[in-house]
C-alpha atoms as a PDB file:
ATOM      1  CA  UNK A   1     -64.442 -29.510 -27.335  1.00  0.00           C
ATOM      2  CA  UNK A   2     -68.050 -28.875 -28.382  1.00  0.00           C
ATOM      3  CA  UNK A   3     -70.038 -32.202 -29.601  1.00  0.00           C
ATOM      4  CA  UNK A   4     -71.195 -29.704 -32.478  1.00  0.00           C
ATOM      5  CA  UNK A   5     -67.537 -29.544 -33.950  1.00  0.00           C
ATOM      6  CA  UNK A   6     -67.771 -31.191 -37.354  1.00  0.00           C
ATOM      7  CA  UNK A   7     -64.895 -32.621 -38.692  1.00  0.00           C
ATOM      8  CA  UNK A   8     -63.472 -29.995 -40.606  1.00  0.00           C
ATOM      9  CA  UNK A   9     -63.211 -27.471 -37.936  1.00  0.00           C
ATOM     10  CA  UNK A  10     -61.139 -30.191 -36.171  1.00  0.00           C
ATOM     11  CA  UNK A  11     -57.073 -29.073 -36.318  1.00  0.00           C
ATOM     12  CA  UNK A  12     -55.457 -31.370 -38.700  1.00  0.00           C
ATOM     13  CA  UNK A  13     -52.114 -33.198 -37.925  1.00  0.00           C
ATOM     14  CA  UNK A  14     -49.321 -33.060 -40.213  1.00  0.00           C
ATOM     15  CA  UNK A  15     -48.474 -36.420 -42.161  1.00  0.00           C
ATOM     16  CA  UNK A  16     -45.151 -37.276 -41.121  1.00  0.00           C
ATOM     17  CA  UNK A  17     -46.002 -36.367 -37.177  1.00  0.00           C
ATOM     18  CA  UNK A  18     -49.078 -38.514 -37.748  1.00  0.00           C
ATOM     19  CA  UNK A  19     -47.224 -41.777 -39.675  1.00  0.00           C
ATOM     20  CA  UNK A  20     -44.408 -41.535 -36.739  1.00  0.00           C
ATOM     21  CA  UNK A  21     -47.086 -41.424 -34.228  1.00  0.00           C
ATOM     22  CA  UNK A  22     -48.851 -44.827 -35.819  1.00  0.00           C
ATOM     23  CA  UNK A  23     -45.654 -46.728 -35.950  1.00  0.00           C
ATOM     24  CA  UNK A  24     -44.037 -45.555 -32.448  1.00  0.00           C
ATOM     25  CA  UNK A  25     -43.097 -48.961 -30.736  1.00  0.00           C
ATOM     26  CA  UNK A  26     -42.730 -48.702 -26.351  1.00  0.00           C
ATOM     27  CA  UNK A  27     -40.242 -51.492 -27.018  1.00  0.00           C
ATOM     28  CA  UNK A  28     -37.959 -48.818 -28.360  1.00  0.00           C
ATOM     29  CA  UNK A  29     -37.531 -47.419 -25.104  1.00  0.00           C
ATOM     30  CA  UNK A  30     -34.385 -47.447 -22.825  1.00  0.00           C
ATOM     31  CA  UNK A  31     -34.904 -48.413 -19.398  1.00  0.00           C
ATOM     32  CA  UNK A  32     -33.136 -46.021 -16.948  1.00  0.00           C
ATOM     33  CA  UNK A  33     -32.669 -45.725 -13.015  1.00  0.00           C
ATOM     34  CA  UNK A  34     -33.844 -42.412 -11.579  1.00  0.00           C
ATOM     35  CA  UNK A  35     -31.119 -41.819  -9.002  1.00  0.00           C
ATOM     36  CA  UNK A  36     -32.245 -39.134  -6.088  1.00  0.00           C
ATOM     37  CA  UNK A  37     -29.661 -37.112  -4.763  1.00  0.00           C
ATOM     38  CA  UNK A  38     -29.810 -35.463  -0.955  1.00  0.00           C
ATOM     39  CA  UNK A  39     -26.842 -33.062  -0.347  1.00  0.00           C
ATOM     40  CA  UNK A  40     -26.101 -33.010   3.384  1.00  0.00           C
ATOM     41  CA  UNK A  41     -25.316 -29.739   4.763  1.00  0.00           C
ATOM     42  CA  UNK A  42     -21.343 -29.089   5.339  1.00  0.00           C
ATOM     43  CA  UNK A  43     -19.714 -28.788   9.235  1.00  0.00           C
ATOM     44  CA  UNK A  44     -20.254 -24.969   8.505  1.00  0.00           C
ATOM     45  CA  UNK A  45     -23.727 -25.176   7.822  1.00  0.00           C
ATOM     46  CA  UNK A  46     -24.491 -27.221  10.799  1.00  0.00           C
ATOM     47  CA  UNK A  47     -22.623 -24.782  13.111  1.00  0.00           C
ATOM     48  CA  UNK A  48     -24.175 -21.642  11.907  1.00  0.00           C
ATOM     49  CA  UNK A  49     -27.791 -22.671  12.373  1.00  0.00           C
ATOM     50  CA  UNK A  50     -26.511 -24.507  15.854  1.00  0.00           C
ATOM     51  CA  UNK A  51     -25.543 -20.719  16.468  1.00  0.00           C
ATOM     52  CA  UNK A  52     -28.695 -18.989  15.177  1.00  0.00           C
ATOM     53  CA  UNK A  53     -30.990 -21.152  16.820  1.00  0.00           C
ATOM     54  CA  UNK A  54     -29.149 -20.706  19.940  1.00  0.00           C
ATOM     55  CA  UNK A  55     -29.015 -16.376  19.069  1.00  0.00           C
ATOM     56  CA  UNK A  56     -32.909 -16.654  18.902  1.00  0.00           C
ATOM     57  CA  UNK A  57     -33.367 -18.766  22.201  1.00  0.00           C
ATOM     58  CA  UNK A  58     -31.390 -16.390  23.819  1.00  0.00           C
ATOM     59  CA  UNK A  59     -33.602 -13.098  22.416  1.00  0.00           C
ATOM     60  CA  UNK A  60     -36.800 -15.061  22.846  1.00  0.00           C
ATOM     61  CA  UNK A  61     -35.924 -15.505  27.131  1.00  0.00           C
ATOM     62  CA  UNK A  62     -34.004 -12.317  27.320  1.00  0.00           C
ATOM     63  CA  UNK A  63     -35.396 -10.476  30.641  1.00  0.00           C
ATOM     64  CA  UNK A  64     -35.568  -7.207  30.499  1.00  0.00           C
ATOM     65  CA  UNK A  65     -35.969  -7.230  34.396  1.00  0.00           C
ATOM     66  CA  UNK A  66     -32.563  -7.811  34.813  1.00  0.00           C
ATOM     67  CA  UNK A  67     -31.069  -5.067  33.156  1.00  0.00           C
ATOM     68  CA  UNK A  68     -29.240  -2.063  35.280  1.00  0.00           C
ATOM     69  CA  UNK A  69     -30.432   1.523  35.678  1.00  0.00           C
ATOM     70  CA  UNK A  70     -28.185   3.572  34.242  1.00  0.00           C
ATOM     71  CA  UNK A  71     -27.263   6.891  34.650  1.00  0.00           C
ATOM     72  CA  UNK A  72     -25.755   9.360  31.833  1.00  0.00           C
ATOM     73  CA  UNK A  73     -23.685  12.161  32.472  1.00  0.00           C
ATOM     74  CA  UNK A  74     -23.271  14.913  29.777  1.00  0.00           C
ATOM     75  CA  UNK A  75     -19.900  16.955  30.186  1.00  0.00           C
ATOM     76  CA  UNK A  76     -19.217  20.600  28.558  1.00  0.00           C
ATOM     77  CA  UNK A  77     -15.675  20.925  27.729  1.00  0.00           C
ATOM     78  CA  UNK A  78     -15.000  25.231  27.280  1.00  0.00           C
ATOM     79  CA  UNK A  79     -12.998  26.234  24.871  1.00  0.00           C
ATOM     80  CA  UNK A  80      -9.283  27.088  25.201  1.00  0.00           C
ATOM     81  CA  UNK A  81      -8.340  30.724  24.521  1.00  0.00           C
ATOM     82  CA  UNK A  82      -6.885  29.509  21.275  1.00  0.00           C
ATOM     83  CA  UNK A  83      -9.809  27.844  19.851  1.00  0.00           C
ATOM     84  CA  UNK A  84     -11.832  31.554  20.557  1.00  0.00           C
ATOM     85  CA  UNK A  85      -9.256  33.265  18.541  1.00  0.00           C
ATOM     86  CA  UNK A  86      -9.090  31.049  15.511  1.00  0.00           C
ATOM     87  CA  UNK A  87     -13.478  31.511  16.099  1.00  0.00           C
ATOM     88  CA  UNK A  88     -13.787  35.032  15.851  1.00  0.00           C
ATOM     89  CA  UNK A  89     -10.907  34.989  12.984  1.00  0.00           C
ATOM     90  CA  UNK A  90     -12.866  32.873  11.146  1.00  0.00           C
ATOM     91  CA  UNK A  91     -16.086  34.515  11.914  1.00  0.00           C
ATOM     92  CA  UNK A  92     -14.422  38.130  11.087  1.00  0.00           C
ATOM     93  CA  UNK A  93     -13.309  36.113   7.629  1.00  0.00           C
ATOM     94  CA  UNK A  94     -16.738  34.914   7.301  1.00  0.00           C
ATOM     95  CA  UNK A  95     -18.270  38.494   7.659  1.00  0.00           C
ATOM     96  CA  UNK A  96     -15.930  39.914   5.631  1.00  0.00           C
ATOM     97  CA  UNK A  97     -16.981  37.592   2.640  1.00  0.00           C
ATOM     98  CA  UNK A  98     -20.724  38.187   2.817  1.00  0.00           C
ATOM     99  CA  UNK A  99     -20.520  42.127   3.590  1.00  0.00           C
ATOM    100  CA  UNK A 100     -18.058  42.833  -0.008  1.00  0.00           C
ATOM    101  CA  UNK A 101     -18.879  45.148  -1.491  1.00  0.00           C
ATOM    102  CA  UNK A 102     -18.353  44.224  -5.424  1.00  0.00           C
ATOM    103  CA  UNK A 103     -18.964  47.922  -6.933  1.00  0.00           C
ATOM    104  CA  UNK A 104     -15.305  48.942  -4.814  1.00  0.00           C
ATOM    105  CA  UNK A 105     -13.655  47.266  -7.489  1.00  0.00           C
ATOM    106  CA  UNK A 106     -11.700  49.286 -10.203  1.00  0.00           C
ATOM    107  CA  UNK A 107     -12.380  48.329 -14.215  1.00  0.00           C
ATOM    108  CA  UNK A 108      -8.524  46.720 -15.572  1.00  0.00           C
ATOM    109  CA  UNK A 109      -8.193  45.924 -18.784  1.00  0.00           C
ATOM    110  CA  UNK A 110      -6.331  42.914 -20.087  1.00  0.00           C
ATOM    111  CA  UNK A 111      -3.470  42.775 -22.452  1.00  0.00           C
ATOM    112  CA  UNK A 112      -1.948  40.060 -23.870  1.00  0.00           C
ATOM    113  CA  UNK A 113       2.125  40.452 -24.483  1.00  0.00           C
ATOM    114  CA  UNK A 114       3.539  38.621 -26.913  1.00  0.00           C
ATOM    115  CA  UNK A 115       7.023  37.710 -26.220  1.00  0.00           C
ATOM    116  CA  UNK A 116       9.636  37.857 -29.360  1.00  0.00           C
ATOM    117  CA  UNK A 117      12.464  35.584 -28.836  1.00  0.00           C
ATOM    118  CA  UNK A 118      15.552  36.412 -28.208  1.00  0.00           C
ATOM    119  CA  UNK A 119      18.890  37.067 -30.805  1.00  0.00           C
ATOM    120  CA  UNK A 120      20.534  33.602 -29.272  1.00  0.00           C
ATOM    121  CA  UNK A 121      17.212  31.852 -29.703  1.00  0.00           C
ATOM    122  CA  UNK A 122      16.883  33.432 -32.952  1.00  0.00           C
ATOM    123  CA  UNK A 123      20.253  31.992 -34.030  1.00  0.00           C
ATOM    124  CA  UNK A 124      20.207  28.761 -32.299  1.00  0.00           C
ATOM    125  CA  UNK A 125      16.771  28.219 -34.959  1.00  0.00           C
ATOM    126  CA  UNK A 126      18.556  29.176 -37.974  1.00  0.00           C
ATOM    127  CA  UNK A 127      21.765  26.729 -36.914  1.00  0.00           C
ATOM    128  CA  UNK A 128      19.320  23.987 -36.623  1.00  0.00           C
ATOM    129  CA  UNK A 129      17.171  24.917 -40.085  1.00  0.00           C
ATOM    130  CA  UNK A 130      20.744  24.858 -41.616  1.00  0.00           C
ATOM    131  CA  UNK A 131      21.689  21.468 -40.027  1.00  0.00           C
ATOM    132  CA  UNK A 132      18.457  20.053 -41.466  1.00  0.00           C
ATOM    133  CA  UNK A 133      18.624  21.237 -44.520  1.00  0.00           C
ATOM    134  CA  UNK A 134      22.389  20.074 -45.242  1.00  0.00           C
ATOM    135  CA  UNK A 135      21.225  16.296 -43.972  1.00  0.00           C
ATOM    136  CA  UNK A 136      18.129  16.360 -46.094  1.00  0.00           C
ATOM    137  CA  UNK A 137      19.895  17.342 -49.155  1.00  0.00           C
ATOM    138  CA  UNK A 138      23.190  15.516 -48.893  1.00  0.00           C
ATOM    139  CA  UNK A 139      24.662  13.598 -51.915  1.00  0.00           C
ATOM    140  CA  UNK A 140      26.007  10.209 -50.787  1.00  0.00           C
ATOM    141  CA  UNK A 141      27.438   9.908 -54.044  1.00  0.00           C
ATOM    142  CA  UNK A 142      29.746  12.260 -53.060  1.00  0.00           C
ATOM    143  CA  UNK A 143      31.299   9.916 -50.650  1.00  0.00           C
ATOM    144  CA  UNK A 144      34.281   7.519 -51.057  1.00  0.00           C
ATOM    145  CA  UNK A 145      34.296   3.880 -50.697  1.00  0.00           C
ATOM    146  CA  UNK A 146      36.556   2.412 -47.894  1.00  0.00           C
ATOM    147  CA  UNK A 147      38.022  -0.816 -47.026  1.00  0.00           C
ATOM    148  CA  UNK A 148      37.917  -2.097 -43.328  1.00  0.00           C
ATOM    149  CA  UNK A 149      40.922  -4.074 -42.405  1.00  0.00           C
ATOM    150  CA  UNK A 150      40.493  -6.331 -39.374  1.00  0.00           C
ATOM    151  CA  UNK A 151      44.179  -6.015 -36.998  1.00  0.00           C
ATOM    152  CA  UNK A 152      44.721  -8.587 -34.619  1.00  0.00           C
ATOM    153  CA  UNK A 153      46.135  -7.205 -31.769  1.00  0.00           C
ATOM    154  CA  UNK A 154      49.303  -9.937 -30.382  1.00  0.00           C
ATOM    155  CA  UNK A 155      49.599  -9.854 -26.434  1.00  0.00           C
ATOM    156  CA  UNK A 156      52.358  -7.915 -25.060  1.00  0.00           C
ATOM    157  CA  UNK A 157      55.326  -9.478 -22.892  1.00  0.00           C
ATOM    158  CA  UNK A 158      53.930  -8.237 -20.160  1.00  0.00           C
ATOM    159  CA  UNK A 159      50.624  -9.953 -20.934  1.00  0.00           C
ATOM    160  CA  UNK A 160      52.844 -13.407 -21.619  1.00  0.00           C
ATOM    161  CA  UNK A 161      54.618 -12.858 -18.126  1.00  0.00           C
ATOM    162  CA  UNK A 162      51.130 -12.521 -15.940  1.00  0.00           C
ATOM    163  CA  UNK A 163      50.061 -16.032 -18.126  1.00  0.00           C
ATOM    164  CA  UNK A 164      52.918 -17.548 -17.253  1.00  0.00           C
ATOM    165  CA  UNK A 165      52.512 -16.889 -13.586  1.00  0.00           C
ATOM    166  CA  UNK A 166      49.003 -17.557 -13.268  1.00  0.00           C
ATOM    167  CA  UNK A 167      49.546 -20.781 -15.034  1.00  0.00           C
ATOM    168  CA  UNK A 168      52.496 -21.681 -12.638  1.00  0.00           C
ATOM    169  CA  UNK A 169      50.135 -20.794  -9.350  1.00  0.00           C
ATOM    170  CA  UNK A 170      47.440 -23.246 -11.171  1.00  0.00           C
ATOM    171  CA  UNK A 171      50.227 -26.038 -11.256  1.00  0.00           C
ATOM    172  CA  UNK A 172      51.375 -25.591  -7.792  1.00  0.00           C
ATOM    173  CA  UNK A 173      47.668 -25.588  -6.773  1.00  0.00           C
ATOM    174  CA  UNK A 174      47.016 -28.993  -8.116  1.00  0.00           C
ATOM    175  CA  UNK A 175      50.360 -30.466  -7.168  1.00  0.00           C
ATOM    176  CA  UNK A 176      50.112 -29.308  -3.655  1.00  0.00           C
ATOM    177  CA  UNK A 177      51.314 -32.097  -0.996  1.00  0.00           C
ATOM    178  CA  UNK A 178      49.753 -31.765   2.213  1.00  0.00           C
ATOM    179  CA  UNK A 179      52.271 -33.836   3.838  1.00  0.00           C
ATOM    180  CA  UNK A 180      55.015 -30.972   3.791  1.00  0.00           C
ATOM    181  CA  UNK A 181      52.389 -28.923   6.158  1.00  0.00           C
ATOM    182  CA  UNK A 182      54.282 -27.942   9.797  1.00  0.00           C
ATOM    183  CA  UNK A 183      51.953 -28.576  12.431  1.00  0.00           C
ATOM    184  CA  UNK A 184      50.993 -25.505  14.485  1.00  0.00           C
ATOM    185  CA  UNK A 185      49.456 -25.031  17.968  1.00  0.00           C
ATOM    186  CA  UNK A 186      46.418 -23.148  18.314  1.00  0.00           C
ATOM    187  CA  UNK A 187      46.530 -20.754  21.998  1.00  0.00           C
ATOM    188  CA  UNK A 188      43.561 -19.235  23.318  1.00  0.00           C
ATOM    189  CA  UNK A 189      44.039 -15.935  24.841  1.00  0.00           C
ATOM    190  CA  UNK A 190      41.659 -14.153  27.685  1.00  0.00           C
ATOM    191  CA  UNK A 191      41.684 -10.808  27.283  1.00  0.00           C
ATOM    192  CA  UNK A 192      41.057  -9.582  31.058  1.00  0.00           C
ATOM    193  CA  UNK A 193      38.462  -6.898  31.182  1.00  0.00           C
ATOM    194  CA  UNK A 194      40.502  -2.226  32.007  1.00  0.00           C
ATOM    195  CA  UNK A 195      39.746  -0.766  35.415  1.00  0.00           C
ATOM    196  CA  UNK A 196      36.990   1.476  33.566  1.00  0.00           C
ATOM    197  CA  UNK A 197      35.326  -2.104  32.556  1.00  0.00           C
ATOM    198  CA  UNK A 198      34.798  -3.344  36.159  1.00  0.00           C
ATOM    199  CA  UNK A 199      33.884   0.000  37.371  1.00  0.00           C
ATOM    200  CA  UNK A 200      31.162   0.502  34.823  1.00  0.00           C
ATOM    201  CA  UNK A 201      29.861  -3.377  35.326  1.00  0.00           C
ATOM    202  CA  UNK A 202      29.675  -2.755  39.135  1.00  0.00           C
ATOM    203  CA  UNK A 203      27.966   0.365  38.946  1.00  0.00           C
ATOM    204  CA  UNK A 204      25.426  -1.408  36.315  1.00  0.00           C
ATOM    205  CA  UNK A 205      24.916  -4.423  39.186  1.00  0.00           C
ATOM    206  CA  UNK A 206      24.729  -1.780  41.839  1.00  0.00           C
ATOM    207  CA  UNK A 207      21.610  -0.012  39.790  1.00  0.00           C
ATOM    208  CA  UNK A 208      19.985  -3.536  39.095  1.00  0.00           C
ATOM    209  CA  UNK A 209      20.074  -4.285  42.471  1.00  0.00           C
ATOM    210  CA  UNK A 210      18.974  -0.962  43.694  1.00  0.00           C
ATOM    211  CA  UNK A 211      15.624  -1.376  41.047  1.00  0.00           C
ATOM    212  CA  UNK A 212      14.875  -4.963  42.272  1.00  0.00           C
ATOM    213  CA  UNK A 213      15.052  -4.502  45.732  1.00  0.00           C
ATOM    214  CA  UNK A 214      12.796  -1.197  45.759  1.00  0.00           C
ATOM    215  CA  UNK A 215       9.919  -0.630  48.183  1.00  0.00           C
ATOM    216  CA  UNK A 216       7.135   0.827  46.880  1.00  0.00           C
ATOM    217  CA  UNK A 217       5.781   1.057  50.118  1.00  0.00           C
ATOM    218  CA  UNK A 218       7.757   4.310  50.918  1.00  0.00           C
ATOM    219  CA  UNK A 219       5.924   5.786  48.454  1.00  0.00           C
ATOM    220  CA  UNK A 220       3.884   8.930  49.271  1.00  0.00           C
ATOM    221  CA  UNK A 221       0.032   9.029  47.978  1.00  0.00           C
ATOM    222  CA  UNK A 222      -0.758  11.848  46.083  1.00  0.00           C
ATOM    223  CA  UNK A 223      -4.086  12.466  44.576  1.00  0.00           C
ATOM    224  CA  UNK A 224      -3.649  13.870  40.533  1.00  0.00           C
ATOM    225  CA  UNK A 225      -6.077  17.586  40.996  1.00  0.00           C
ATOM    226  CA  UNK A 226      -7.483  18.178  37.151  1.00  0.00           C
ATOM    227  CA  UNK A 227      -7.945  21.901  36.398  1.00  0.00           C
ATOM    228  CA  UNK A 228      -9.812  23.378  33.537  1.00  0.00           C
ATOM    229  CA  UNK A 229      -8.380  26.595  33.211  1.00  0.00           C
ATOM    230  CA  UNK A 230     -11.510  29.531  32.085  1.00  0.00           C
ATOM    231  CA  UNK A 231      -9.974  32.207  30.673  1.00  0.00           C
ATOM    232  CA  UNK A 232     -10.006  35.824  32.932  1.00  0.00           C
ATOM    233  CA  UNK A 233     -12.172  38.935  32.439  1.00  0.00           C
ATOM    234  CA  UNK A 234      -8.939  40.599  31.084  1.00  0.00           C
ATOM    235  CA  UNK A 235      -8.393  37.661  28.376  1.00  0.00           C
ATOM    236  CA  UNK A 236     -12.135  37.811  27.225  1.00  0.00           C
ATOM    237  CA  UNK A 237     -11.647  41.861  26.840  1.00  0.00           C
ATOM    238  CA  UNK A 238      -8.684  41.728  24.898  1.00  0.00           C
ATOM    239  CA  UNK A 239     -10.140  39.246  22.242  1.00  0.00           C
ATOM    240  CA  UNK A 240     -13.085  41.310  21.617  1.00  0.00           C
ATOM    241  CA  UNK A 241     -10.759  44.072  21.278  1.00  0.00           C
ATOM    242  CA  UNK A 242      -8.380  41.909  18.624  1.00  0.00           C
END
């Protein structure tokens, strides 16, 4: 602030701020504890950086030195006699396409047939108007009142006789007596294995034993040949041909 300010280009304070200002008391004031907070980093924290750190000791003493020479081999696999074909049909296509010639084409006109419906169709529409037009004009005052009358239907004696049966099988149920049970005897039965069974099982055992006790050492070597099969002078000729 400039010492030639006078006092009316100061910046005035509003009354109120300034009589709140005068009479603000420090004994007002709440005393609070400023508590400091330090989150700790989680397990998973601490075991990515252990792994990063350990990432970028392992760049920083990489030796090139003891890398391997290397050498790359670059193989050319022909083309089967099938793959030329669907080629040169596609290239054929392809020429085809581009060589068109637009001005072949003969002027057609278009016209548009409009299809009349049929007599049944016809027919079928003027049933339905009819229908509609009978519903939408109908008089219900026309119709006559009617009284429902609720029938109960009584069960038949054949109805009566399966009730009384089933109630009878209930009774006996409930009244059973266990005591008037015969005792029984239970007997296990072996059922011995057909000729066919033991014939089939020994064969089986004969075929497991003949797979487990197998020498591979009887073995003959044989080396697998790979061939890549070019097609012949006579192939190539007849595909330009085609």
């Amino acid at each position: 602030m400039s010492a030639e300010a006078t006092l009316k280009d100061l910046p005035k304070v509003d009354s109120v701020l300034k009589e709140q200002l005068e009479g603000f008391s420090q004994d007002k004031l709440k005393k609070t504890d400023t508590t400091e907070k330090t989150t700790l980093p989680t397990k998973e924290d601490v075991e990515n950086e252990k792994q990063h750190d350990k990432l970028m000791h392992n760049i920083e003493d990489f030796r090139s030195d003891r890398l391997k020479r290397t050498s790359t081999s670059e193989k050319i696999v022909l083309p089967t006699p099938e793959d030329v074909a669907a080629e040169k049909q596609s290239q054929a296509l392809f020429n085809a396409v581009e060589g068109f010639d637009a001005s072949s084409l003969k002027h057609t006109d278009t016209k548009e047939k409009v299809i009349l419906p049929a007599k049944e169709d016809i027919e079928r529409e003027k049933a339905e108007q009819k229908l509609f037009q009978g519903i939408s004009s109908f008089d219900k005052s026309a119709m006559r009142q009617v009284s429902t009358e609720e029938k109960i239907l009584l069960p038949t004696q054949a109805d009566i006789e399966s009730e009384r049966t089933h109630q009878r099988l209930l009774e006996r149920l409930v009244s059973f007596d266990k005591n008037e049970m015969k005792p029984t005897k239970t007997e296990e039965r072996n059922v011995l294995p057909s000729k066919e069974d033991i014939i089939a099982e020994k064969g089986q055992q004969a075929l497991c034993e003949g797979i487990e006790k197998f020498d591979p050492s009887g073995l003959k070597k044989t080396a697998t040949a790979e061939k890549n099969t070019l097609p012949t002078k006579e192939v190539i000729e007849a595909e330009k041909k085609a």
